[in-house]
N, C-alpha and C. Protein backbone atom coordinates (compact mmCIF):
# COMPACT_ATOMS: atom_id res chain seq x y z
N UNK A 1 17.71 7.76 3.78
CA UNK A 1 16.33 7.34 3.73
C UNK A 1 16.22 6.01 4.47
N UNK A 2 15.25 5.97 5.30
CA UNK A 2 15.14 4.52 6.21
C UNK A 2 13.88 4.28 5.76
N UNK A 3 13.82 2.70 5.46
CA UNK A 3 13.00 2.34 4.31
C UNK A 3 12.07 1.26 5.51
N UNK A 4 10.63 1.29 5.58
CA UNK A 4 10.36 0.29 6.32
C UNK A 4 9.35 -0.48 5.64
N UNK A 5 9.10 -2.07 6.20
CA UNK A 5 8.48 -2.63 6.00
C UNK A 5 6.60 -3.20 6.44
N UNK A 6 5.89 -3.10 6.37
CA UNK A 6 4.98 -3.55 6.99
C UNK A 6 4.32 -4.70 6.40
N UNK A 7 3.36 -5.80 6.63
CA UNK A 7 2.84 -6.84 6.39
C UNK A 7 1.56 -7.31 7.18
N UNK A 8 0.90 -7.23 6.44
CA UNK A 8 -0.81 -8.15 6.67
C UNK A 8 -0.81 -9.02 6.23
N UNK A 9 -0.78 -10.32 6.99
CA UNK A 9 -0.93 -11.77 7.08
C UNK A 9 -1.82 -11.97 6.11
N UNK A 10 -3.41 -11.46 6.62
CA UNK A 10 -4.60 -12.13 6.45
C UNK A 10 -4.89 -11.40 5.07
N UNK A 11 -4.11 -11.20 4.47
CA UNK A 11 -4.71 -10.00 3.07
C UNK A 11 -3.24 -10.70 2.51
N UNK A 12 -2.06 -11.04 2.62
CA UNK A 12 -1.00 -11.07 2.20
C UNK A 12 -0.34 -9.80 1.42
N UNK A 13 -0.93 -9.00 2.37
CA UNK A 13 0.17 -7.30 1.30
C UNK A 13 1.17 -6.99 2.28
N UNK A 14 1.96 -6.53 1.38
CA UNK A 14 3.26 -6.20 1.98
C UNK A 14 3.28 -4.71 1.57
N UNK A 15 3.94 -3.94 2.01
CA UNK A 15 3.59 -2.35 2.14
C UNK A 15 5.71 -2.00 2.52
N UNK A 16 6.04 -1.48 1.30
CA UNK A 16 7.48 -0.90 1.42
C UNK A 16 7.60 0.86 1.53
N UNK A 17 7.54 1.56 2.53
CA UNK A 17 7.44 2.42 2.83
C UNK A 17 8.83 2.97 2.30
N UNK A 18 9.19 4.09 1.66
CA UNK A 18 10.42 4.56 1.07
C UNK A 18 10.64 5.80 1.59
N UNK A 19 9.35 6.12 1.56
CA UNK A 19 9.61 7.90 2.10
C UNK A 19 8.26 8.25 3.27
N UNK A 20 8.62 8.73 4.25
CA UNK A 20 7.42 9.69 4.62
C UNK A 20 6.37 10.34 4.00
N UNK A 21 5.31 10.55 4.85
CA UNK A 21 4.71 10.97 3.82
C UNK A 21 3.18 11.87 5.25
N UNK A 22 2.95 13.48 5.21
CA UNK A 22 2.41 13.74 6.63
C UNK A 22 0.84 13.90 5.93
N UNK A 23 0.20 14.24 6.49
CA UNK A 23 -1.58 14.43 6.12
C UNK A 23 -1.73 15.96 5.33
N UNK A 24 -0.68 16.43 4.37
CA UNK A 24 -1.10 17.24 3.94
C UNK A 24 -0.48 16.94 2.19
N UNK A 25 -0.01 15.46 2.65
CA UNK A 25 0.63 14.64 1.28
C UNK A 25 -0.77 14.12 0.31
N UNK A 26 -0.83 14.48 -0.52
CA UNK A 26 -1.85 14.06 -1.46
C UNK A 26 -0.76 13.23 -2.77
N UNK A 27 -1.57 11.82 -2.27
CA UNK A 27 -1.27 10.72 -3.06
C UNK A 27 -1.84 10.41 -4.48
N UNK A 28 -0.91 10.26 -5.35
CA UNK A 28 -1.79 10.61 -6.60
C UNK A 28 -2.19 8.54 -6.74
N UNK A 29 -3.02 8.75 -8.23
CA UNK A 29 -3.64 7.49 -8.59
C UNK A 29 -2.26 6.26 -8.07
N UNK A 30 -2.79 5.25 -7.87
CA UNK A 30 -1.58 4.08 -7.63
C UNK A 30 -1.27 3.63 -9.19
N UNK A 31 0.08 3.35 -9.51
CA UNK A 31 0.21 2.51 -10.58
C UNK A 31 0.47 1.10 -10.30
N UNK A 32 0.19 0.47 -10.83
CA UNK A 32 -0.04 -1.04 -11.01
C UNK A 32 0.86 -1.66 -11.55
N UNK A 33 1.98 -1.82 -11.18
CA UNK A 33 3.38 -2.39 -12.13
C UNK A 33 3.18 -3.80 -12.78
N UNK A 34 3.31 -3.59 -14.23
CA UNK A 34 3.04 -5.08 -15.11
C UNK A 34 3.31 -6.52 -14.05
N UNK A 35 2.44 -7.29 -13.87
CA UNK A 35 2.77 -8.70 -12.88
C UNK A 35 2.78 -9.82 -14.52
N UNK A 36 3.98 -10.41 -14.22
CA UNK A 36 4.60 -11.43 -15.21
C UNK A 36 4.03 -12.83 -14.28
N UNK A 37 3.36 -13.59 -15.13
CA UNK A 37 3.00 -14.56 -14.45
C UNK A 37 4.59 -15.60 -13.83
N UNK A 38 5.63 -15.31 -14.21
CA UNK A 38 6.64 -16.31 -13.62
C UNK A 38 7.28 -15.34 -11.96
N UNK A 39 6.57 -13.98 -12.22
CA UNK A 39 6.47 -13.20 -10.60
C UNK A 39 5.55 -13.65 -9.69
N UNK A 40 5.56 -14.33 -9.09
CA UNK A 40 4.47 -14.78 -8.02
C UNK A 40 3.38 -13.11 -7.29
N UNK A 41 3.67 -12.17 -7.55
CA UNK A 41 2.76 -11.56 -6.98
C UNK A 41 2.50 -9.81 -8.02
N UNK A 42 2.10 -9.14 -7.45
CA UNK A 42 1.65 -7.85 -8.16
C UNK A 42 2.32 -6.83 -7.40
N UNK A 43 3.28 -5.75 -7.96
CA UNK A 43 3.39 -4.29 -7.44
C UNK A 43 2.37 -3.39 -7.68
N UNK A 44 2.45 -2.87 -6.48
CA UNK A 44 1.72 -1.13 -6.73
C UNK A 44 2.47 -0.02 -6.61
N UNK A 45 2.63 1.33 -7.11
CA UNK A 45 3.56 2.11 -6.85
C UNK A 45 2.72 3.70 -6.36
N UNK A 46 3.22 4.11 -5.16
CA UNK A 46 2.34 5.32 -4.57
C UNK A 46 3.67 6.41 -4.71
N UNK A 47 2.75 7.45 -5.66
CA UNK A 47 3.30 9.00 -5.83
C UNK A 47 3.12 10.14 -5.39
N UNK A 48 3.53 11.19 -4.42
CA UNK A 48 3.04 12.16 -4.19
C UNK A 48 2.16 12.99 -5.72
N UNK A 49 1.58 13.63 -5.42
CA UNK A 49 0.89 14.56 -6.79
C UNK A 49 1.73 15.92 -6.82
N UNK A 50 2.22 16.06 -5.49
CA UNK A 50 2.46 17.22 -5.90
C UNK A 50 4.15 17.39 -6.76
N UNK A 51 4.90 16.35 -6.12
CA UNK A 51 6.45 16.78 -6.90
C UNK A 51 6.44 15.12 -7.59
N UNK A 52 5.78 14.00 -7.70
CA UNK A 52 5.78 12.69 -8.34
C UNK A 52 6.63 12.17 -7.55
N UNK A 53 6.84 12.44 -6.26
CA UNK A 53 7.55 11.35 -5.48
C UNK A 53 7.56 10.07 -4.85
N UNK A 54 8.03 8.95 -5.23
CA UNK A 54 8.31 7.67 -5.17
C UNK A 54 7.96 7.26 -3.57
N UNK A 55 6.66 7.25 -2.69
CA UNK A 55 6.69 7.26 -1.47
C UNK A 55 6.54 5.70 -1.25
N UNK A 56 5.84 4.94 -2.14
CA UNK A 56 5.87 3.40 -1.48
C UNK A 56 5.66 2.47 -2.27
N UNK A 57 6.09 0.86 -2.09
CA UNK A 57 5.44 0.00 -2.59
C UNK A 57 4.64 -1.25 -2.08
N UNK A 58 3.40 -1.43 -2.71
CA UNK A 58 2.83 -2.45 -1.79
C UNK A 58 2.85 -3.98 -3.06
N UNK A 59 3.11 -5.16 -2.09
CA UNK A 59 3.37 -5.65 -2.58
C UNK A 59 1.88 -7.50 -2.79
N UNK A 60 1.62 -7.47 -3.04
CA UNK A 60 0.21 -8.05 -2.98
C UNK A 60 0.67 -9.90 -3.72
N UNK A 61 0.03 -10.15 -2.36
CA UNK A 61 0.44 -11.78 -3.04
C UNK A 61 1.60 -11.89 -2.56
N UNK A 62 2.46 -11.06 -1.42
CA UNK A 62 3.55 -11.21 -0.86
C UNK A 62 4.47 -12.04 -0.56
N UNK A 63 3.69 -13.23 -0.05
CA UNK A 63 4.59 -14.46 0.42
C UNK A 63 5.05 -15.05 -0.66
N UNK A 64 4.22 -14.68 -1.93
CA UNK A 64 4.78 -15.66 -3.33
C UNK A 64 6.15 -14.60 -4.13
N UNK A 65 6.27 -13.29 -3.61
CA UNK A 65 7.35 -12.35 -4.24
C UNK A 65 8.15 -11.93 -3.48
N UNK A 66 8.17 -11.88 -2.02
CA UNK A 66 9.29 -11.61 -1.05
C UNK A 66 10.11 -13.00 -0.25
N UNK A 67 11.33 -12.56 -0.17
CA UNK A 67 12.10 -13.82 1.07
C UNK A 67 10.82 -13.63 2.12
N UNK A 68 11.04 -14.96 2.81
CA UNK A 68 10.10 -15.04 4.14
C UNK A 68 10.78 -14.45 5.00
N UNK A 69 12.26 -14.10 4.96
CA UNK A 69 12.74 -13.70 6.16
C UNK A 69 12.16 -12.34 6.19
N UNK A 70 12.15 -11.50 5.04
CA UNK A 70 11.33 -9.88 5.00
C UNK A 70 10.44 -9.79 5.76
N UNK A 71 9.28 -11.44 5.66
CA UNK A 71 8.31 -11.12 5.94
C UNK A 71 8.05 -11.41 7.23
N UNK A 72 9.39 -12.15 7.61
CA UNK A 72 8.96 -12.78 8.89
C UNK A 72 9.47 -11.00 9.94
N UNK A 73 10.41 -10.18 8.91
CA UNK A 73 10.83 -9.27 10.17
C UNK A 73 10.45 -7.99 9.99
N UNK A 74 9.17 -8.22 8.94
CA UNK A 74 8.37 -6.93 8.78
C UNK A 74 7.33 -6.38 10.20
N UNK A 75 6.95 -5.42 10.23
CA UNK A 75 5.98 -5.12 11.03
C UNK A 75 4.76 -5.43 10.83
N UNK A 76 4.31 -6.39 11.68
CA UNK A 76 2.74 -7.25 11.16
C UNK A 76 1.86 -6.01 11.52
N UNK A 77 0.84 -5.63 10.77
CA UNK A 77 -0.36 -5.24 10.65
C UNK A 77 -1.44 -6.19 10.42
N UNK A 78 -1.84 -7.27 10.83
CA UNK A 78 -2.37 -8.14 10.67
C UNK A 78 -4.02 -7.25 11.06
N UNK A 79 -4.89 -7.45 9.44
CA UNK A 79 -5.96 -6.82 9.78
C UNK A 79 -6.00 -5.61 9.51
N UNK A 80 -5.26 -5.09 9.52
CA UNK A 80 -4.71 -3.18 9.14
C UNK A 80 -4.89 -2.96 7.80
N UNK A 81 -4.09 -3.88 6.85
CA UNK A 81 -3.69 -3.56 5.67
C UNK A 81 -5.12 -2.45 5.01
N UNK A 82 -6.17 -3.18 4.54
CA UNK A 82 -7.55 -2.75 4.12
C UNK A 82 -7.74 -1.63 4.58
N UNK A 83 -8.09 -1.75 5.81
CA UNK A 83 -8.40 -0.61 6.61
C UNK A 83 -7.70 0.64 6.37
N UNK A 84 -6.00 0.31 6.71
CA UNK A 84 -5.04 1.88 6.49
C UNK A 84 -5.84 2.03 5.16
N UNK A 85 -5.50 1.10 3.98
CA UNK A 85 -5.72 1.41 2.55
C UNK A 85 -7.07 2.78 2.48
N UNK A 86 -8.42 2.20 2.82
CA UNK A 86 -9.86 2.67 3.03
C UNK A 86 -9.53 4.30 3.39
N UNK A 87 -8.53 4.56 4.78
CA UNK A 87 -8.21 5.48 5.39
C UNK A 87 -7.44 6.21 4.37
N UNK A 88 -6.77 6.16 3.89
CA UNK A 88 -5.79 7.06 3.10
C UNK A 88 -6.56 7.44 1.78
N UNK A 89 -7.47 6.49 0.94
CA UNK A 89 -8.35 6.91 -0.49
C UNK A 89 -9.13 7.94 0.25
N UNK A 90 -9.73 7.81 1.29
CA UNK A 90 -10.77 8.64 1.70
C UNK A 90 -10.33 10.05 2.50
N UNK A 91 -9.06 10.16 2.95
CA UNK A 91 -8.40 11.19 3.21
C UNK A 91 -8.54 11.84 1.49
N UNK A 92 -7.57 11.48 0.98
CA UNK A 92 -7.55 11.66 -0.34
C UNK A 92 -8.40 12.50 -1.18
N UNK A 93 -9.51 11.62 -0.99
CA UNK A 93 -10.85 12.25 -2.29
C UNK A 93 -11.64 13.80 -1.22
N UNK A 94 -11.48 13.41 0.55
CA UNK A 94 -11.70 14.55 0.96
C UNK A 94 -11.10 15.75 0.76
N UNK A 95 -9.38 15.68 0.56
CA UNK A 95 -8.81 16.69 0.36
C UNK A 95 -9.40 17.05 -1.47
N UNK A 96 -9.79 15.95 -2.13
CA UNK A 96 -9.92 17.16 -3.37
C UNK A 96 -10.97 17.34 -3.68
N UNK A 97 -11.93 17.15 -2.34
CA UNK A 97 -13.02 17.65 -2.89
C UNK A 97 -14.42 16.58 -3.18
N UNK A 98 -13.95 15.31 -4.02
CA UNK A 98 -14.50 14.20 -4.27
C UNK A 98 -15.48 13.91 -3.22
N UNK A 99 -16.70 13.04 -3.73
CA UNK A 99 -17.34 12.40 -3.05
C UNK A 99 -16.75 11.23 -2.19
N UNK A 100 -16.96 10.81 -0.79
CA UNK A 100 -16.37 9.95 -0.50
C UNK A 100 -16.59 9.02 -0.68
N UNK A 101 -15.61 7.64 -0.80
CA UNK A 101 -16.00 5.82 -1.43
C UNK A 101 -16.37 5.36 0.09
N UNK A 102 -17.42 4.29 -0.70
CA UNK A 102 -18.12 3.98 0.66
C UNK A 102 -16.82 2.77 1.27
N UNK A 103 -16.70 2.56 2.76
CA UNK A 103 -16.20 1.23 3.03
C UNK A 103 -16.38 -0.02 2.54
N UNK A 104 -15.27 -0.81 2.19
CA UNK A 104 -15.54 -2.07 2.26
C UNK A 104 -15.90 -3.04 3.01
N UNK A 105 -16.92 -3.90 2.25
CA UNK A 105 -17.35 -4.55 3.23
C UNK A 105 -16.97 -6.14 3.30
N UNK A 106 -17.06 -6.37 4.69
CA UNK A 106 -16.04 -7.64 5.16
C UNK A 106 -16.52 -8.86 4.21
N UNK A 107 -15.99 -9.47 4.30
CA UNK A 107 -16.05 -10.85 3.17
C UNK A 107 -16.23 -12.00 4.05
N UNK A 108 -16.29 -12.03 5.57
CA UNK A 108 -16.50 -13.13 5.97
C UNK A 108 -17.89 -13.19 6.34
């Protein structure tokens, strides 16, 4: 398994890719792994639905829970992060059917 990294600066998420995953992968709910306030940041954990497979973790508040060197030799998505995110719920709720969530809107 070749495990990769990605990173958005401007959002500070870090995104640990574990497994592949193609457009016919339906991602179940994210879990939210307990954040201990002496952890500088928050996990999320992404499951396939269909066999509960362990496909990723994103890591939020990044620079306060990863070495900088990770972050310095991750693949910047600077600006991406949101966006992929937006892209994949809304793949998602299309495949089951769901109404789609509207975009987020920019904060600046």
């Amino acid at each position: 398994m070749e495990l990769r990294l990605t990173y958005d600066a401007t959002t500070d998420v870090a995104y640990l890719v574990m497994a592949p995953t193609g457009p016919s992968d339906v991602l179940g709910p994210t879990l939210l792994l307990e954040n201990v306030p002496a952890f500088g940041g928050a996990v999320a954990a992404d499951f396939t639905v269909a066999d509960g497979r362990l496909v990723g973790l994103e890591f939020r508040f990044a620079s306060a829970c990863l070495p900088a060197a990770w972050l310095a030799a991750a693949e910047r998505i600077d600006g991406g992060h949101l966006a992929r995110r937006f892209e994949e719920r809304f793949a998602r709720r299309m495949r089951a059917g769901s109404p789609p969530v509207r975009a987020p809107r920019p904060t600046h």
